[in-house]
N, C-alpha and C. Protein backbone atom coordinates (compact mmCIF):
# COMPACT_ATOMS: atom_id res chain seq x y z
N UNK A 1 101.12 85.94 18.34
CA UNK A 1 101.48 87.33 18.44
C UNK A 1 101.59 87.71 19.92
N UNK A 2 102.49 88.44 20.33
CA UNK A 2 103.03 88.86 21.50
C UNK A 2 102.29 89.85 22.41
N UNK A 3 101.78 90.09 23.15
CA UNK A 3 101.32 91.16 23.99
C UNK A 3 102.07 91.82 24.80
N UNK A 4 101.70 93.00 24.78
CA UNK A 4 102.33 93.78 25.88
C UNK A 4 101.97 93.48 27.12
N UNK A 5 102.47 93.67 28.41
CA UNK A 5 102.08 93.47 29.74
C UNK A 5 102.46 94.86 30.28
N UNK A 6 101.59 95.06 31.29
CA UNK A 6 101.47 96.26 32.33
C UNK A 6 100.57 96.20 32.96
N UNK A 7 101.66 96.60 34.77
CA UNK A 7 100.82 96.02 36.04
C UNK A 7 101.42 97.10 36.40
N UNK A 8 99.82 98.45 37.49
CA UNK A 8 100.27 99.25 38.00
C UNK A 8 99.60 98.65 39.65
N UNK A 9 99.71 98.93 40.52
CA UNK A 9 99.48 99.20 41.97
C UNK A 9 98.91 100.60 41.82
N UNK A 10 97.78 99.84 42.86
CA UNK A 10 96.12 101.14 43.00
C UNK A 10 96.33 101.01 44.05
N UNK A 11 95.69 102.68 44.62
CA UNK A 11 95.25 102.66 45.94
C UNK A 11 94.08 102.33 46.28
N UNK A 12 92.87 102.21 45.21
CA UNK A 12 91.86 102.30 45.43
C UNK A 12 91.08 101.35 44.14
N UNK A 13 90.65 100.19 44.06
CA UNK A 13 90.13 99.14 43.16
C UNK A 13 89.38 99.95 42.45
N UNK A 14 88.33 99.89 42.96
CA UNK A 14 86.72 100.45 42.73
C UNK A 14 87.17 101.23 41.72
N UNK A 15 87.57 102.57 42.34
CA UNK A 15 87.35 103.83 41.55
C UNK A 15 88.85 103.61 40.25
N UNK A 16 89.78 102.64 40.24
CA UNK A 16 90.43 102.78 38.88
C UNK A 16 89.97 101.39 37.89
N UNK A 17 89.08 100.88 38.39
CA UNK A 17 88.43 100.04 37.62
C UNK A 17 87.29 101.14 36.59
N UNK A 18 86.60 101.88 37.50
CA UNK A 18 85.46 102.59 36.50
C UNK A 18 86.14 103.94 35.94
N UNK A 19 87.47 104.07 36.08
CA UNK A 19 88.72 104.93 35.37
C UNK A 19 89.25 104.01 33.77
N UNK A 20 89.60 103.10 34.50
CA UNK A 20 90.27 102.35 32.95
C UNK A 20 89.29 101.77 32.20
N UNK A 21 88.17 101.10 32.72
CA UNK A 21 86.40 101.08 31.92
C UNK A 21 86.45 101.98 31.23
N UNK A 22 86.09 103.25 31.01
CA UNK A 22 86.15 104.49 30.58
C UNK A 22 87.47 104.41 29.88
N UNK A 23 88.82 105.04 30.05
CA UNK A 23 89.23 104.64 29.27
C UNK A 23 89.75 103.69 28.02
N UNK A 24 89.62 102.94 28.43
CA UNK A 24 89.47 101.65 27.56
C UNK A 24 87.92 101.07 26.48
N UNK A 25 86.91 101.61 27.29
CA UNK A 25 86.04 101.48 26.65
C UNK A 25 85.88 100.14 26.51
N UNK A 26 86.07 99.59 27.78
CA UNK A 26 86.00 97.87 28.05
C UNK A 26 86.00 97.70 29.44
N UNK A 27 85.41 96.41 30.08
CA UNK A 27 85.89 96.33 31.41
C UNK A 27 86.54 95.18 31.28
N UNK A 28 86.70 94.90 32.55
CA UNK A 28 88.20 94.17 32.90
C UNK A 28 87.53 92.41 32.46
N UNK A 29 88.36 91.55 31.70
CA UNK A 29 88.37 90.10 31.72
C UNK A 29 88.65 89.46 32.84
N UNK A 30 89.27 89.92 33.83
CA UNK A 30 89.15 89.23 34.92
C UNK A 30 88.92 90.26 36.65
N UNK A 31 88.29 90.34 37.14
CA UNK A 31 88.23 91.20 38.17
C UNK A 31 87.60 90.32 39.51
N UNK A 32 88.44 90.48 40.41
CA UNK A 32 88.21 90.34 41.90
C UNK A 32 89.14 91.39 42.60
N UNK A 33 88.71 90.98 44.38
CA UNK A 33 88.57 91.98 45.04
C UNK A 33 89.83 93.07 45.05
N UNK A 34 90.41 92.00 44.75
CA UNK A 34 92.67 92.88 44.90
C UNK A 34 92.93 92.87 43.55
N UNK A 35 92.26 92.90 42.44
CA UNK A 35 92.56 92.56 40.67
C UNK A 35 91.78 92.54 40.30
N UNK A 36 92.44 93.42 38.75
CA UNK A 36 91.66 93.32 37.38
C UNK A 36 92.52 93.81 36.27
N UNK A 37 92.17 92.77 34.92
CA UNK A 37 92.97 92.55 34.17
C UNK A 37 91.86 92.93 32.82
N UNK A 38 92.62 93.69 32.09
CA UNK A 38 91.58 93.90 30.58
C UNK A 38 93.08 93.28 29.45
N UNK A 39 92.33 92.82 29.09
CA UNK A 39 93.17 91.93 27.76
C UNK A 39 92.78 92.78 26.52
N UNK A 40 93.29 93.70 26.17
CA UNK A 40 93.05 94.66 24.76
C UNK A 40 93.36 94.18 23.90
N UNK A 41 92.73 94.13 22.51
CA UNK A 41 93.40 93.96 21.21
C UNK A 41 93.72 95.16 20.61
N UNK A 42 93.07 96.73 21.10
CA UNK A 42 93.29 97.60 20.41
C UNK A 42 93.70 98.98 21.58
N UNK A 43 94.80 99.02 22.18
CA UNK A 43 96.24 98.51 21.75
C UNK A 43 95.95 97.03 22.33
N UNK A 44 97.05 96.17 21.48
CA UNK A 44 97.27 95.02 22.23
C UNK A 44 98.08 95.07 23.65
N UNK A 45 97.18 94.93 24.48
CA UNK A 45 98.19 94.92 25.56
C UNK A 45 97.04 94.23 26.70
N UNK A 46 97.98 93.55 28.28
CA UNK A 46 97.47 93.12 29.22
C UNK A 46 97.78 94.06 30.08
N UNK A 47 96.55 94.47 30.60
CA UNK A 47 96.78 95.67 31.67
C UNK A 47 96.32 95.09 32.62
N UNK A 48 96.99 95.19 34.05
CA UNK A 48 96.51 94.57 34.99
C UNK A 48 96.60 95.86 36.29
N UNK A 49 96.18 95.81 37.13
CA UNK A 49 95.87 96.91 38.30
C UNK A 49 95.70 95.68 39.83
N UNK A 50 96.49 96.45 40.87
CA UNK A 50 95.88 95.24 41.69
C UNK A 50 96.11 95.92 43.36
N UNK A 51 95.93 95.89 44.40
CA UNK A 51 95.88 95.94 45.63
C UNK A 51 96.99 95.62 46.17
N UNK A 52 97.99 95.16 45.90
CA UNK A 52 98.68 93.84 46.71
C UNK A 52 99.87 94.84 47.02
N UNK A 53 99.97 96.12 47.46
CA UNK A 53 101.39 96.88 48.11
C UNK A 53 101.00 97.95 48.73
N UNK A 54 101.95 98.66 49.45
CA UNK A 54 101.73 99.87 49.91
C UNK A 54 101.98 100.69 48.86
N UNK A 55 102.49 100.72 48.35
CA UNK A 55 103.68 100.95 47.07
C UNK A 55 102.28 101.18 45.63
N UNK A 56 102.24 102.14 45.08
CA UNK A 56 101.41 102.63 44.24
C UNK A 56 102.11 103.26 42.95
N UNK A 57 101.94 102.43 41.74
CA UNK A 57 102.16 103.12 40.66
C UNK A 57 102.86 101.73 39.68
N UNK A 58 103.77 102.08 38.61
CA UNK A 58 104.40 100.70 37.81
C UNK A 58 104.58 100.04 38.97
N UNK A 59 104.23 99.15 38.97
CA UNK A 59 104.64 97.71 39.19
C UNK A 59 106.11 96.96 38.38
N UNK A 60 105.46 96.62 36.59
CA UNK A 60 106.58 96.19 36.37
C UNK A 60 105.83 96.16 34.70
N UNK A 61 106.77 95.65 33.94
CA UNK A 61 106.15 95.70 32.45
C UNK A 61 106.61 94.43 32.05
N UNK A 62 106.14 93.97 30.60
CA UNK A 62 106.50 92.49 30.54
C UNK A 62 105.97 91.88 29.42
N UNK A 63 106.51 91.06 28.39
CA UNK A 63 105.79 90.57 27.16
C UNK A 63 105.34 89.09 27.40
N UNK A 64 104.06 89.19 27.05
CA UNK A 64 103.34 88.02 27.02
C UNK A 64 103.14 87.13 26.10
N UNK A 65 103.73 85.77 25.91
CA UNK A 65 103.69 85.02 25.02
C UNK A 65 102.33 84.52 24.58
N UNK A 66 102.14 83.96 23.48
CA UNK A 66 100.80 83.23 23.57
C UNK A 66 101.40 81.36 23.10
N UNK A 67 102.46 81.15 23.27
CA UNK A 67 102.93 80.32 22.94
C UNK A 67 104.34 79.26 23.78
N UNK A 68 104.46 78.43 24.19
CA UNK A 68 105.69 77.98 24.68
C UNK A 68 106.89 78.29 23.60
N UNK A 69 106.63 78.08 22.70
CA UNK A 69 107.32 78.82 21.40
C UNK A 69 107.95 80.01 21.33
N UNK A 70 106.81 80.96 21.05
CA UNK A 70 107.33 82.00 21.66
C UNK A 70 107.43 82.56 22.76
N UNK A 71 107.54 81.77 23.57
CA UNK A 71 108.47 82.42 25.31
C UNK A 71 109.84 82.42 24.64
N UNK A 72 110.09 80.97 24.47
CA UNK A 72 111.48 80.49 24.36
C UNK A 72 112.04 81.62 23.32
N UNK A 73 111.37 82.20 22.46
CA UNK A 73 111.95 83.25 21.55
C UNK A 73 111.93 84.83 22.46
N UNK A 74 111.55 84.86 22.86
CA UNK A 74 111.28 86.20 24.11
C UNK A 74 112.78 85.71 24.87
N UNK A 75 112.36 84.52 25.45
CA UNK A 75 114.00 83.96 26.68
C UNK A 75 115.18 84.32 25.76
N UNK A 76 115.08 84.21 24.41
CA UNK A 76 116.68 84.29 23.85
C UNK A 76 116.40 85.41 23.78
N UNK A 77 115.71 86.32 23.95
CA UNK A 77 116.10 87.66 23.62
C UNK A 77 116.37 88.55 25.17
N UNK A 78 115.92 87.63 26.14
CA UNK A 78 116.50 87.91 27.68
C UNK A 78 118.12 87.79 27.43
N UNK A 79 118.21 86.63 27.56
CA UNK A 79 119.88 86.42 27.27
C UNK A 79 120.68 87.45 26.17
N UNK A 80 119.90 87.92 25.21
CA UNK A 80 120.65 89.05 24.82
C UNK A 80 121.09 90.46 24.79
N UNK A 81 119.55 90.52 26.02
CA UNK A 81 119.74 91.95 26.75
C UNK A 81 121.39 91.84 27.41
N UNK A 82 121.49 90.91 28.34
CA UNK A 82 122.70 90.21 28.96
C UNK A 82 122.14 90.78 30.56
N UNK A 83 121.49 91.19 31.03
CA UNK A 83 121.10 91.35 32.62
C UNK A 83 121.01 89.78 33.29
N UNK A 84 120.52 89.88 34.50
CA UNK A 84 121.04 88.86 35.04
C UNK A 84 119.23 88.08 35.21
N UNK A 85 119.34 86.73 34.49
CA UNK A 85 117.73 86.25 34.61
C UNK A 85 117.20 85.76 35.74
N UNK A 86 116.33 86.04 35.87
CA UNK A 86 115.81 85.33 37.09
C UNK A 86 114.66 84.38 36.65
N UNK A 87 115.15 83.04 36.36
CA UNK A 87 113.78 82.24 36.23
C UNK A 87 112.78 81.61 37.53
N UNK A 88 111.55 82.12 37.52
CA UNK A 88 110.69 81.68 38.08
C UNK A 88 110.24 80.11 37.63
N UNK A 89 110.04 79.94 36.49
CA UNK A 89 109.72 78.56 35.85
C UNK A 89 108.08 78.53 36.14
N UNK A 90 107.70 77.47 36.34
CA UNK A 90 105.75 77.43 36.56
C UNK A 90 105.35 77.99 37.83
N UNK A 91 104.49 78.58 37.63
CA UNK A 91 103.82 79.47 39.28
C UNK A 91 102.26 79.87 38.91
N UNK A 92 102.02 80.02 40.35
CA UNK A 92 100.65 80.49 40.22
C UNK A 92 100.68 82.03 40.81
N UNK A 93 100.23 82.92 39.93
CA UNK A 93 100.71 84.64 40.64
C UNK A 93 99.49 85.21 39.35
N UNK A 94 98.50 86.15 39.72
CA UNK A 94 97.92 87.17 38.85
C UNK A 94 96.81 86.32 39.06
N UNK A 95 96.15 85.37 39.90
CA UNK A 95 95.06 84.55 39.18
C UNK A 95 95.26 83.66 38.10
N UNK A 96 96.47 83.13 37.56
CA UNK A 96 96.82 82.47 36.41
C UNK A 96 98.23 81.48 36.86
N UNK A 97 98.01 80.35 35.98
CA UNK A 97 99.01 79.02 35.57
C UNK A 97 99.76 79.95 34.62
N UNK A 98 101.50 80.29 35.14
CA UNK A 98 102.56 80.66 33.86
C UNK A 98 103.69 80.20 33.92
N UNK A 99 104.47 80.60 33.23
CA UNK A 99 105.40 80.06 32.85
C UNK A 99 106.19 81.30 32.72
N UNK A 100 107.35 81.84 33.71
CA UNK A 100 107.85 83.15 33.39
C UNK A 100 109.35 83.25 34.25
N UNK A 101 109.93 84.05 33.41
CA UNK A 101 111.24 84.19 34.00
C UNK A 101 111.39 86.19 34.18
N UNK A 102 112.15 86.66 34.90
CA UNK A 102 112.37 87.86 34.87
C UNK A 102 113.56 88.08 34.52
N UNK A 103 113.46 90.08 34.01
CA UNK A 103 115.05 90.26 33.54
C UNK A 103 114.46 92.05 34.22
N UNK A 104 116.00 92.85 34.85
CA UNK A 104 116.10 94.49 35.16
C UNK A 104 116.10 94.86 34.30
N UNK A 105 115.62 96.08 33.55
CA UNK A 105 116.64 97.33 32.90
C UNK A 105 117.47 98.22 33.17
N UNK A 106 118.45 98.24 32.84
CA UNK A 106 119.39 99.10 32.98
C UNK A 106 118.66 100.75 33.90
N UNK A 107 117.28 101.14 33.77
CA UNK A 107 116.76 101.97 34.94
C UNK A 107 115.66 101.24 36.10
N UNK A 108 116.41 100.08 36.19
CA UNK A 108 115.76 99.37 37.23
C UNK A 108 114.20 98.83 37.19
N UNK A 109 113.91 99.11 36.06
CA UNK A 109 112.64 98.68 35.90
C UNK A 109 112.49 96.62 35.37
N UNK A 110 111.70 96.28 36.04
CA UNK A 110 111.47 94.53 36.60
C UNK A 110 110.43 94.38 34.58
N UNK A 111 111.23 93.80 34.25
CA UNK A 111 109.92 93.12 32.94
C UNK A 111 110.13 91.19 33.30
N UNK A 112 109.21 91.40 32.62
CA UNK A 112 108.45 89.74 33.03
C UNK A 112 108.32 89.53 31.30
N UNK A 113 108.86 87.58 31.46
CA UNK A 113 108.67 87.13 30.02
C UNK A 113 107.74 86.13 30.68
N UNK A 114 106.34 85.83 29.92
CA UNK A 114 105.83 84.99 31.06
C UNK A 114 104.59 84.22 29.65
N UNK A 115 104.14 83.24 29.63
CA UNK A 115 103.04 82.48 29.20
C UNK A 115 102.18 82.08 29.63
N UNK A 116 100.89 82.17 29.57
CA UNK A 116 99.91 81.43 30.21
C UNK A 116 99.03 80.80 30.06
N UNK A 117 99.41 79.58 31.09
CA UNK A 117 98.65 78.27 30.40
C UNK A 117 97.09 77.64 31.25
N UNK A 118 96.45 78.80 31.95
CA UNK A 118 95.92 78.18 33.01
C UNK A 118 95.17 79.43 33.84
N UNK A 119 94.02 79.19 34.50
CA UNK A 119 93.51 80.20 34.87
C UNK A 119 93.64 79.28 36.92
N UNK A 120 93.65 80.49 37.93
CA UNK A 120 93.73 79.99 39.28
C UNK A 120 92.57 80.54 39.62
N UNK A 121 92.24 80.02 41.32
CA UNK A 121 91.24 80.48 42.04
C UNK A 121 92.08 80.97 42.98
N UNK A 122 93.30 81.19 43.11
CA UNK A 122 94.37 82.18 44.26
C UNK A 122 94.96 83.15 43.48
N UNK A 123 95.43 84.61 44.16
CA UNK A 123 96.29 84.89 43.66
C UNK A 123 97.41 84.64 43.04
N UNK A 124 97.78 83.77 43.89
CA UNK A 124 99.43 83.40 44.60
C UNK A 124 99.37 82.15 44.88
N UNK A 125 100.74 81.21 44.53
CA UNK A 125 100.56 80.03 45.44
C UNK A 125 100.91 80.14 47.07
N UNK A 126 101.00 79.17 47.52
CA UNK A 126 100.79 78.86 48.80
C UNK A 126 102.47 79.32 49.60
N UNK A 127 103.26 79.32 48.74
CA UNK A 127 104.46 79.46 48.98
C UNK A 127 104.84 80.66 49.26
N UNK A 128 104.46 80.89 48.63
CA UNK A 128 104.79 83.20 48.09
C UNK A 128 104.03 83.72 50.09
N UNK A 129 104.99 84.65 50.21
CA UNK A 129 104.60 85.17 51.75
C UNK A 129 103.10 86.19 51.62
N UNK A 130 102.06 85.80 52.43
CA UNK A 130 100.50 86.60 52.44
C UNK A 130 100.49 87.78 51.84
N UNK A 131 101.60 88.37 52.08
CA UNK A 131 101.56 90.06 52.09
C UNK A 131 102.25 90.19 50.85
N UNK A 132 103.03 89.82 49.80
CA UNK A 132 103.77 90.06 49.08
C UNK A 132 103.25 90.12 47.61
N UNK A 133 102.97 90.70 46.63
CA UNK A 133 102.68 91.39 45.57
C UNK A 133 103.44 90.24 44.73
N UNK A 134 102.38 89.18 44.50
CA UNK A 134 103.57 87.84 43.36
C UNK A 134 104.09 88.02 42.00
N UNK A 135 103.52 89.18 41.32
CA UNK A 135 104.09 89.43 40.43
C UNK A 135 105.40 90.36 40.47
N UNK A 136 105.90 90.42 41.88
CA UNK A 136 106.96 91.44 41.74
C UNK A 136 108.26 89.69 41.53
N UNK A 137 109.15 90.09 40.66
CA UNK A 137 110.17 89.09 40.48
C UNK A 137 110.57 88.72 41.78
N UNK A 138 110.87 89.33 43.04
CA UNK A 138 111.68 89.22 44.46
C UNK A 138 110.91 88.04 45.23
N UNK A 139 109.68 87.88 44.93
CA UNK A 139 108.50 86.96 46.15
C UNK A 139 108.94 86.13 45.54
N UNK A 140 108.90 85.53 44.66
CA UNK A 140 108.96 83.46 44.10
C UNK A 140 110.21 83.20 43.83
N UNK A 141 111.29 83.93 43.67
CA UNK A 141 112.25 83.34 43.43
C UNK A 141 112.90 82.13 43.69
N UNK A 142 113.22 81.08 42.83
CA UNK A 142 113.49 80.20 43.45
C UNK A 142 114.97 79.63 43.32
């Protein structure tokens, strides 16, 4: 079953970590100093929050496979939006091993089709520039 994804840009960790705690009525499954991620079942969704811009607010939205399976069923449904794909292919970005390609919407908004197979001890790989926010589609392109 598919998850939702949503990644906003904070100005401030601390205080929207003990914001979405509270709301959520959960804390985060994964949290360090620039990130934190709550994996909900109720709503299903991956919410992630993180440090990494000047730039504050959506980030980007994005369905999460739990399957190589279903990526590949998510990817044909990229190709039928018809926007233009941008595959990333395997990367390390969010603290996590994935597998993800990007597609625009028609109001410019970035969604991510992505799987994950793997947990990191970096944000980012080594490649992606210091300063750059790896989950935005523009940093890894390859």
């Amino acid at each position: 079953m598919k998850r939702l994804h949503v990644h906003v840009r904070v100005k401030n960790l601390d205080e929207s970590v003990a914001f979405y705690n509270a709301l959520f009525a959960a804390s985060p499954t994964v949290l360090k100093p620039d990130y934190a991620k709550w994996l909900l079942e109720d709503p299903r969704v991956n919410f992630a929050i993180s440090l990494r811009s000047d730039k504050i607010g959506l980030e980007h939205l994005g369905i999460q496979a739990e399957s190589s399976e279903e990526l590949n069923e998510v990817y044909n449904r990229l190709e039928q939006a018809k926007g233009a794909i941008r595959e990333e292919g395997q990367t390390t970005c969010c603290y996590a091993q994935s597998e993800k390609s990007w597609i625009t919407d028609p109001q410019g908004i970035d969604w991510e089709a992505f799987y994950t197979f793997g947990s990191s001890t970096t944000y980012t790989e080594a490649k992606a520039p210091a300063n750059s926010a790896c989950c935005e589609p523009t940093c890894c392109e390859k």
